[in-house]
PDB file of N, CA and C in Angstrom:
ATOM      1  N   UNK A   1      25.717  -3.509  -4.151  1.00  0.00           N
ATOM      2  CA  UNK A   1      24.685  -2.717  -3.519  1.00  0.00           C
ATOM      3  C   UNK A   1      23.502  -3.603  -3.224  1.00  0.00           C
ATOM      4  N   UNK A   2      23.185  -3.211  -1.924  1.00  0.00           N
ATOM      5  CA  UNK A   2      21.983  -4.387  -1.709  1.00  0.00           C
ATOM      6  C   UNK A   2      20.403  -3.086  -1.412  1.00  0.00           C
ATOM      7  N   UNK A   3      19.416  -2.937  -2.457  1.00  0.00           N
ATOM      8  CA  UNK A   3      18.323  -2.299  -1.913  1.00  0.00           C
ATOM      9  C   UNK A   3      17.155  -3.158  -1.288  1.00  0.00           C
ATOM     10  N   UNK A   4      16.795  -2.534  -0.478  1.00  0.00           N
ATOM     11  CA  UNK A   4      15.339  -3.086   0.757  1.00  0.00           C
ATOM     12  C   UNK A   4      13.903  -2.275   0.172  1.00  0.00           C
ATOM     13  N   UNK A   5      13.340  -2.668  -0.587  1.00  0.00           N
ATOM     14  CA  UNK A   5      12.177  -2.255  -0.682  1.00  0.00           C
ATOM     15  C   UNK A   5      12.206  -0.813  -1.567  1.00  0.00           C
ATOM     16  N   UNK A   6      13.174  -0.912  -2.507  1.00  0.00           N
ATOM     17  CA  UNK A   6      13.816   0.024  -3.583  1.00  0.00           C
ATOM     18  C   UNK A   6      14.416   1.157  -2.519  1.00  0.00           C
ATOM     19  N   UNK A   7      15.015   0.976  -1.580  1.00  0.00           N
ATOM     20  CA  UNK A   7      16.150   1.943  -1.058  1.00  0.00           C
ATOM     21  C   UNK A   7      17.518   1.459  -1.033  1.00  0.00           C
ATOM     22  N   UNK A   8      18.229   2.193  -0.985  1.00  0.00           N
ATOM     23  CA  UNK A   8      19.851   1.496  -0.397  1.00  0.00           C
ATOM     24  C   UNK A   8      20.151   1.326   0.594  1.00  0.00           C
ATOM     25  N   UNK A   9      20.394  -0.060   1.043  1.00  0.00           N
ATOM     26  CA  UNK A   9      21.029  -0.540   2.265  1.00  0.00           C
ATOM     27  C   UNK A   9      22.336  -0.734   2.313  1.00  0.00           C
ATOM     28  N   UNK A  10      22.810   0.368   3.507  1.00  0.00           N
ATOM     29  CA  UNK A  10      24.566   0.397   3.485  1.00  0.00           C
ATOM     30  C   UNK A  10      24.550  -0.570   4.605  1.00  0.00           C
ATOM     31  N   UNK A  11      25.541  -1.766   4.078  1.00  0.00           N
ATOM     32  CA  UNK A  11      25.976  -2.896   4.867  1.00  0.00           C
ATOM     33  C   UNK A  11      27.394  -2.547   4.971  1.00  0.00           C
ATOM     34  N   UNK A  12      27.947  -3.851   5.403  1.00  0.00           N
ATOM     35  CA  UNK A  12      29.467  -3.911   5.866  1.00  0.00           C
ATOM     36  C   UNK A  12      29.801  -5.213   5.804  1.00  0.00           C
ATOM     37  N   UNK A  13      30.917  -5.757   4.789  1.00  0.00           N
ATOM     38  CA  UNK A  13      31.300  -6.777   4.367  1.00  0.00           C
ATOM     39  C   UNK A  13      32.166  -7.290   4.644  1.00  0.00           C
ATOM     40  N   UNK A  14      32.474  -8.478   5.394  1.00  0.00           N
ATOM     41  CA  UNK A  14      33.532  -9.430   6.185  1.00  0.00           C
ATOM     42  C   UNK A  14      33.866 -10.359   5.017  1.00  0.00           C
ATOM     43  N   UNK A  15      34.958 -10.458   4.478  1.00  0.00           N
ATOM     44  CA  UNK A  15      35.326 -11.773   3.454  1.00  0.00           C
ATOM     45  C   UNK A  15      33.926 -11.384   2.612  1.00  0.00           C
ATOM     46  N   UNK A  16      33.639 -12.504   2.574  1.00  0.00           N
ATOM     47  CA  UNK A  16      32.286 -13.083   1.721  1.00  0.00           C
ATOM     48  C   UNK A  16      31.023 -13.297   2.246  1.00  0.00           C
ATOM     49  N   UNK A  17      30.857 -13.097   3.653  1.00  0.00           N
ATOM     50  CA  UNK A  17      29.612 -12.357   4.718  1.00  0.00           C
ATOM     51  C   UNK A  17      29.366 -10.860   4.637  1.00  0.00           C
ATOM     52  N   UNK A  18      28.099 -10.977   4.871  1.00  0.00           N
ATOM     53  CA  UNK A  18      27.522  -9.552   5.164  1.00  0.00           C
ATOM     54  C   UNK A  18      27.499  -9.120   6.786  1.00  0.00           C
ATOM     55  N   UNK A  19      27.632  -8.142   7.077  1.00  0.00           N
ATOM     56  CA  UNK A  19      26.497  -7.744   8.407  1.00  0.00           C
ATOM     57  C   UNK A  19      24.817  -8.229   8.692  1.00  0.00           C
ATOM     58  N   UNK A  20      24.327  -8.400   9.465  1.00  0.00           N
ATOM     59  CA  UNK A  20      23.448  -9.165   9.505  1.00  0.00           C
ATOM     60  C   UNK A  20      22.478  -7.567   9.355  1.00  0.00           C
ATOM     61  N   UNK A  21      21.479  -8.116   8.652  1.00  0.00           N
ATOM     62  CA  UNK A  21      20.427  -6.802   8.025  1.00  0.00           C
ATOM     63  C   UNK A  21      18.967  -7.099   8.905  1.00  0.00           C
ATOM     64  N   UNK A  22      18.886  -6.125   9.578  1.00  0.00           N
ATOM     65  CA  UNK A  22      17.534  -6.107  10.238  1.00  0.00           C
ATOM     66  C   UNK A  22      16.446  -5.644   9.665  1.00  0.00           C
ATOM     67  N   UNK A  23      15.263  -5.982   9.282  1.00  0.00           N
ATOM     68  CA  UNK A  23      14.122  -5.941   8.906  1.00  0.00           C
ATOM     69  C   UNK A  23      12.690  -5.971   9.512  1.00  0.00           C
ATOM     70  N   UNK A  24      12.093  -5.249   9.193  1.00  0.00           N
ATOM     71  CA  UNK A  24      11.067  -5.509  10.437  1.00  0.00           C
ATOM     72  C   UNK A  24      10.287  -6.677   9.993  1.00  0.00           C
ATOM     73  N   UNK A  25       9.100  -6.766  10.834  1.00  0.00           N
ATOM     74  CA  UNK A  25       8.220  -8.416  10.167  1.00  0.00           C
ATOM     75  C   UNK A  25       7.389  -7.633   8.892  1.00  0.00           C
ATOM     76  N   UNK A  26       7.351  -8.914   8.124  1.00  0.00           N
ATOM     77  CA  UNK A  26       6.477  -9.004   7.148  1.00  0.00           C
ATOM     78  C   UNK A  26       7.079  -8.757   5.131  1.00  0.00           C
ATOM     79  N   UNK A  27       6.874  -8.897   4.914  1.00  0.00           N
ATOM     80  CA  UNK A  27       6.808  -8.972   3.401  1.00  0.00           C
ATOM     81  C   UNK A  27       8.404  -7.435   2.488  1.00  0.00           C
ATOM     82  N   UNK A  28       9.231  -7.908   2.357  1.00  0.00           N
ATOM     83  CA  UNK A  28      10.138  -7.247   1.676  1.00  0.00           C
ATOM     84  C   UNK A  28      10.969  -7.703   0.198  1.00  0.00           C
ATOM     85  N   UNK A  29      10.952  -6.651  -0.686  1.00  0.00           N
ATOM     86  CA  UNK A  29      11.948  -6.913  -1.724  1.00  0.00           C
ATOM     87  C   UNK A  29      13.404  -6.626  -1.650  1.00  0.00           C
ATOM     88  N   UNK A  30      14.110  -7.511  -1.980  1.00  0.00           N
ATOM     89  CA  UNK A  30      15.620  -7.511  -1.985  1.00  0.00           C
ATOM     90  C   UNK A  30      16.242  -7.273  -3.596  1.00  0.00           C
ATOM     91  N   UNK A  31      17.474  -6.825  -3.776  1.00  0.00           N
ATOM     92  CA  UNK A  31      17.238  -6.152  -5.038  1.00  0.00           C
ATOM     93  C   UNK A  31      18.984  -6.332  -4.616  1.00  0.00           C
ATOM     94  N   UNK A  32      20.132  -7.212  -5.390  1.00  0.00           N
ATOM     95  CA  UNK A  32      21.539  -7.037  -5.389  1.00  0.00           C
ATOM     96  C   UNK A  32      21.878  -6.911  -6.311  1.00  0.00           C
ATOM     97  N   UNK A  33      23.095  -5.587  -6.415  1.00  0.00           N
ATOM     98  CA  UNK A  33      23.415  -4.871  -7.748  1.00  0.00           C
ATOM     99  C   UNK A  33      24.769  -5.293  -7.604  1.00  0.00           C
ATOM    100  N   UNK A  34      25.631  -5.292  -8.850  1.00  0.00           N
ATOM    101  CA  UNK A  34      27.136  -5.435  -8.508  1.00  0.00           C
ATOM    102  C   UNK A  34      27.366  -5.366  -9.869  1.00  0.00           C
ATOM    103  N   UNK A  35      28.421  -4.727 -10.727  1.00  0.00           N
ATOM    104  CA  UNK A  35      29.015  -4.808 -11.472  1.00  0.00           C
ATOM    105  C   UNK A  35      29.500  -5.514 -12.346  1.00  0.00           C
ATOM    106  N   UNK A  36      29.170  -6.003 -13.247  1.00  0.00           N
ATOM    107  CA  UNK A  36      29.813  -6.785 -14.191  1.00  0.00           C
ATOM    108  C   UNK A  36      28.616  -8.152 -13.461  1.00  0.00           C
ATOM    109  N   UNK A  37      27.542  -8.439 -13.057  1.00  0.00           N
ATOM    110  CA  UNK A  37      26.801  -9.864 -12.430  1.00  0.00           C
ATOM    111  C   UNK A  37      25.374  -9.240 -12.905  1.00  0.00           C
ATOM    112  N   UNK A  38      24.720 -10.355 -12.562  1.00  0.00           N
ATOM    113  CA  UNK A  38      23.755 -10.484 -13.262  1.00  0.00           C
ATOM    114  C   UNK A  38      22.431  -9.814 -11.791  1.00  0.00           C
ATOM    115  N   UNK A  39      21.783  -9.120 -12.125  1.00  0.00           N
ATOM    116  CA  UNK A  39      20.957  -8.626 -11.079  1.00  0.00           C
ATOM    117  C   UNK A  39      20.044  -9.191 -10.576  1.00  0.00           C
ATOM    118  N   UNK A  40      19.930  -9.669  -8.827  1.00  0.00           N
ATOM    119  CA  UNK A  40      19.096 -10.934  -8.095  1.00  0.00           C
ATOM    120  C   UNK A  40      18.280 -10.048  -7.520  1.00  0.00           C
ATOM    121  N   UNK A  41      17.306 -10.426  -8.217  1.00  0.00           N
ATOM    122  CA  UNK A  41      15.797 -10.182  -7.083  1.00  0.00           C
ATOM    123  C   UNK A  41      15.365 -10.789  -6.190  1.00  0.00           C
ATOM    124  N   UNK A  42      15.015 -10.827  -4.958  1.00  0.00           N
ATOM    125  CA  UNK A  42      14.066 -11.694  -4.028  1.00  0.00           C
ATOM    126  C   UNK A  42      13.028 -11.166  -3.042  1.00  0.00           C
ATOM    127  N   UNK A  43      12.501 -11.919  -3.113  1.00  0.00           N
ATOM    128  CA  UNK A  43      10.585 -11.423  -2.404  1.00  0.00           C
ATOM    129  C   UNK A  43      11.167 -12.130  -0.841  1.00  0.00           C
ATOM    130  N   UNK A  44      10.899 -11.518   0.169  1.00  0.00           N
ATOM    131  CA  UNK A  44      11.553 -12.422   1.739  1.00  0.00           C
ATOM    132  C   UNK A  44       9.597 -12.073   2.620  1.00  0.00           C
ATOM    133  N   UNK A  45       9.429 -13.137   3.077  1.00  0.00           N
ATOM    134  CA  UNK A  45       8.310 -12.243   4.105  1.00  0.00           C
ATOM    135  C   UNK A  45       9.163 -13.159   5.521  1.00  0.00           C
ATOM    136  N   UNK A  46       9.180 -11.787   6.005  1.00  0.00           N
ATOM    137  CA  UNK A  46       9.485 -12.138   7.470  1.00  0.00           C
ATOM    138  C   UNK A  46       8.810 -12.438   8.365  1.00  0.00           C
ATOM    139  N   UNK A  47       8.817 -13.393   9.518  1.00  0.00           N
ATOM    140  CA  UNK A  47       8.031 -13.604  10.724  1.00  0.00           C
ATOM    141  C   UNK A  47       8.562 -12.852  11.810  1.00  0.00           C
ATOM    142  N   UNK A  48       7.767 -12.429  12.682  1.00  0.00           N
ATOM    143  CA  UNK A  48       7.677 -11.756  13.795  1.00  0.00           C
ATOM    144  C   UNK A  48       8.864 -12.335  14.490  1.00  0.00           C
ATOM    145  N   UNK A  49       9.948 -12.047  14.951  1.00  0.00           N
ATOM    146  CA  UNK A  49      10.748 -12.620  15.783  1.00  0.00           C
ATOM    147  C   UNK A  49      11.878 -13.648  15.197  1.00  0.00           C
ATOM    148  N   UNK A  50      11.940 -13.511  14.072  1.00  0.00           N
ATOM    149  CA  UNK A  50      12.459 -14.576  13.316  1.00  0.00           C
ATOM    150  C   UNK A  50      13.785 -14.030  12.779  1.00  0.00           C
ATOM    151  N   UNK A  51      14.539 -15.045  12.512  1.00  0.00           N
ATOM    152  CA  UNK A  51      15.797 -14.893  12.208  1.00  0.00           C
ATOM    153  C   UNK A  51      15.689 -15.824  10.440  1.00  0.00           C
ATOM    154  N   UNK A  52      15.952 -15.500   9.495  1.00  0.00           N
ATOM    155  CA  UNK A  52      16.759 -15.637   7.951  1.00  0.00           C
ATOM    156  C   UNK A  52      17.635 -15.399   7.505  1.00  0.00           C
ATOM    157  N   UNK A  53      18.684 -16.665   6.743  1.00  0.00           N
ATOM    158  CA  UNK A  53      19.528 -16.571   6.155  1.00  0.00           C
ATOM    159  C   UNK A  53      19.392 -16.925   4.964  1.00  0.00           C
ATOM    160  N   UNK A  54      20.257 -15.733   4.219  1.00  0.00           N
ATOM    161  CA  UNK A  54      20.189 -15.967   2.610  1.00  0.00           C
ATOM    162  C   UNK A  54      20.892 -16.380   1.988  1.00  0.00           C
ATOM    163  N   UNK A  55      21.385 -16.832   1.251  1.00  0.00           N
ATOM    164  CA  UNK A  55      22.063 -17.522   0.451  1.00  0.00           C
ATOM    165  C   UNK A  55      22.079 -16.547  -0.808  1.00  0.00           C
ATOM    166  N   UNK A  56      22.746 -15.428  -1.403  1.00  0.00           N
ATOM    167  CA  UNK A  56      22.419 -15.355  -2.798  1.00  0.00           C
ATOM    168  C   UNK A  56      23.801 -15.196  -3.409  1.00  0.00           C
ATOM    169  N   UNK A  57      23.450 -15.981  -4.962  1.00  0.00           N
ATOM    170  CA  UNK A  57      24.869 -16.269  -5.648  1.00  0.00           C
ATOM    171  C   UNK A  57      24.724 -15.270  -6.716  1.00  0.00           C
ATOM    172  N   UNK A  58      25.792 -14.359  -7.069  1.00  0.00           N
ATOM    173  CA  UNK A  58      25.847 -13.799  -8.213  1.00  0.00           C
ATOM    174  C   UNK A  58      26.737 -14.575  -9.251  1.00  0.00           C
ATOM    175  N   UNK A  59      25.764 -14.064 -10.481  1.00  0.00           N
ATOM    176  CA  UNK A  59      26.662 -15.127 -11.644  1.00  0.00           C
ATOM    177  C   UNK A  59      26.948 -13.993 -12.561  1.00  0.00           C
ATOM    178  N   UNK A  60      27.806 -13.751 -13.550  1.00  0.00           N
ATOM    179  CA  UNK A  60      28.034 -13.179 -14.445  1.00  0.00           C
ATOM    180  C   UNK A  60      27.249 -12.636 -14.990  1.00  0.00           C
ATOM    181  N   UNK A  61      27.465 -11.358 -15.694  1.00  0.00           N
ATOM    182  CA  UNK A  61      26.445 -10.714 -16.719  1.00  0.00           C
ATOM    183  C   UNK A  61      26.978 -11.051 -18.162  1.00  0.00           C
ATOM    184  N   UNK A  62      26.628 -12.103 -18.715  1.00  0.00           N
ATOM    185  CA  UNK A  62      27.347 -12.529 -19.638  1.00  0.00           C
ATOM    186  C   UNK A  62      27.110 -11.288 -21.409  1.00  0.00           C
ATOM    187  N   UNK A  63      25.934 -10.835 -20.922  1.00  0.00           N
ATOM    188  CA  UNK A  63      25.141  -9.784 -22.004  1.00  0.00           C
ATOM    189  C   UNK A  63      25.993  -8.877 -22.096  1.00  0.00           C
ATOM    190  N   UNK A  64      26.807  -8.398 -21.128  1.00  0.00           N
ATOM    191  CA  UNK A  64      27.280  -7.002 -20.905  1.00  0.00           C
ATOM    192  C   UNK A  64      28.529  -7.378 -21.301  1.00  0.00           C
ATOM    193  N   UNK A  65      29.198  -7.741 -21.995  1.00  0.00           N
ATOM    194  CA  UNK A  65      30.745  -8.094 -22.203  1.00  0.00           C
ATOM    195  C   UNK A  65      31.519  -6.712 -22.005  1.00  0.00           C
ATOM    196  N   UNK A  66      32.755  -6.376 -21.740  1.00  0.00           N
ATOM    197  CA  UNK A  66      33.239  -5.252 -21.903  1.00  0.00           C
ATOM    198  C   UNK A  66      34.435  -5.192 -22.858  1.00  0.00           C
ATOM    199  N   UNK A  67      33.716  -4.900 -24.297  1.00  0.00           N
ATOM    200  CA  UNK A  67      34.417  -5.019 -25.563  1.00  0.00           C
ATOM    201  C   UNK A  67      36.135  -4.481 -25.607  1.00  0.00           C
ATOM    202  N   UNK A  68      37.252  -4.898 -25.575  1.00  0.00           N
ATOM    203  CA  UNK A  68      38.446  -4.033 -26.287  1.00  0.00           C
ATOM    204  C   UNK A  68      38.371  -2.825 -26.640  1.00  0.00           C
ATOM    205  N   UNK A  69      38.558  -1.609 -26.123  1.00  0.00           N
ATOM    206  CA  UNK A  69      38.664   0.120 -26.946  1.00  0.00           C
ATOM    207  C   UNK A  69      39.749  -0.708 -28.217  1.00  0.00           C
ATOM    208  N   UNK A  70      39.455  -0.133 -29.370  1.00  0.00           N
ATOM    209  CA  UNK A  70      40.662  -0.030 -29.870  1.00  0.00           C
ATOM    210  C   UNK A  70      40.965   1.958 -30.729  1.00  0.00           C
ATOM    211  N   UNK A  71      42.512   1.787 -29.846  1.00  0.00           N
ATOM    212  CA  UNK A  71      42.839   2.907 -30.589  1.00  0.00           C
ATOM    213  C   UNK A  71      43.748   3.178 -31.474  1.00  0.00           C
TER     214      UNK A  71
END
């Protein structure tokens, strides 16, 4: 899940690309959630007319282990 400024942004995922996310100019928080990874924040300020690419790597949530049930 990717949120824009604490909302949800529904994208669409090719392989390991995103859809390209339009934003208007100026100053936004990025916020990527995913399961079992560790949660990436980023501050972006946009320029007027400008095009950005992001790069973000998720790494493990190593805190969250998901213990064995035993029954």
């Amino acid at each position: 899940r990717i949120l824009v400024d604490g909302r949800l942004d529904a994208l669409r995922f090719a392989g390991a690309r995103l859809s390209p996310l339009v934003l208007s100019a100026g100053r936004h928080r990025l916020q990527v959630v995913a399961q079992g990874y560790r949660t990436v924040h980023k501050v972006v300020r946009v320029p007027r007319g400008a095009t950005l690419t992001l790069r973000i790597e998720l790494r493990p949530d190593r805190r969250r282990r998901h213990r064995p049930r035993v029954v």
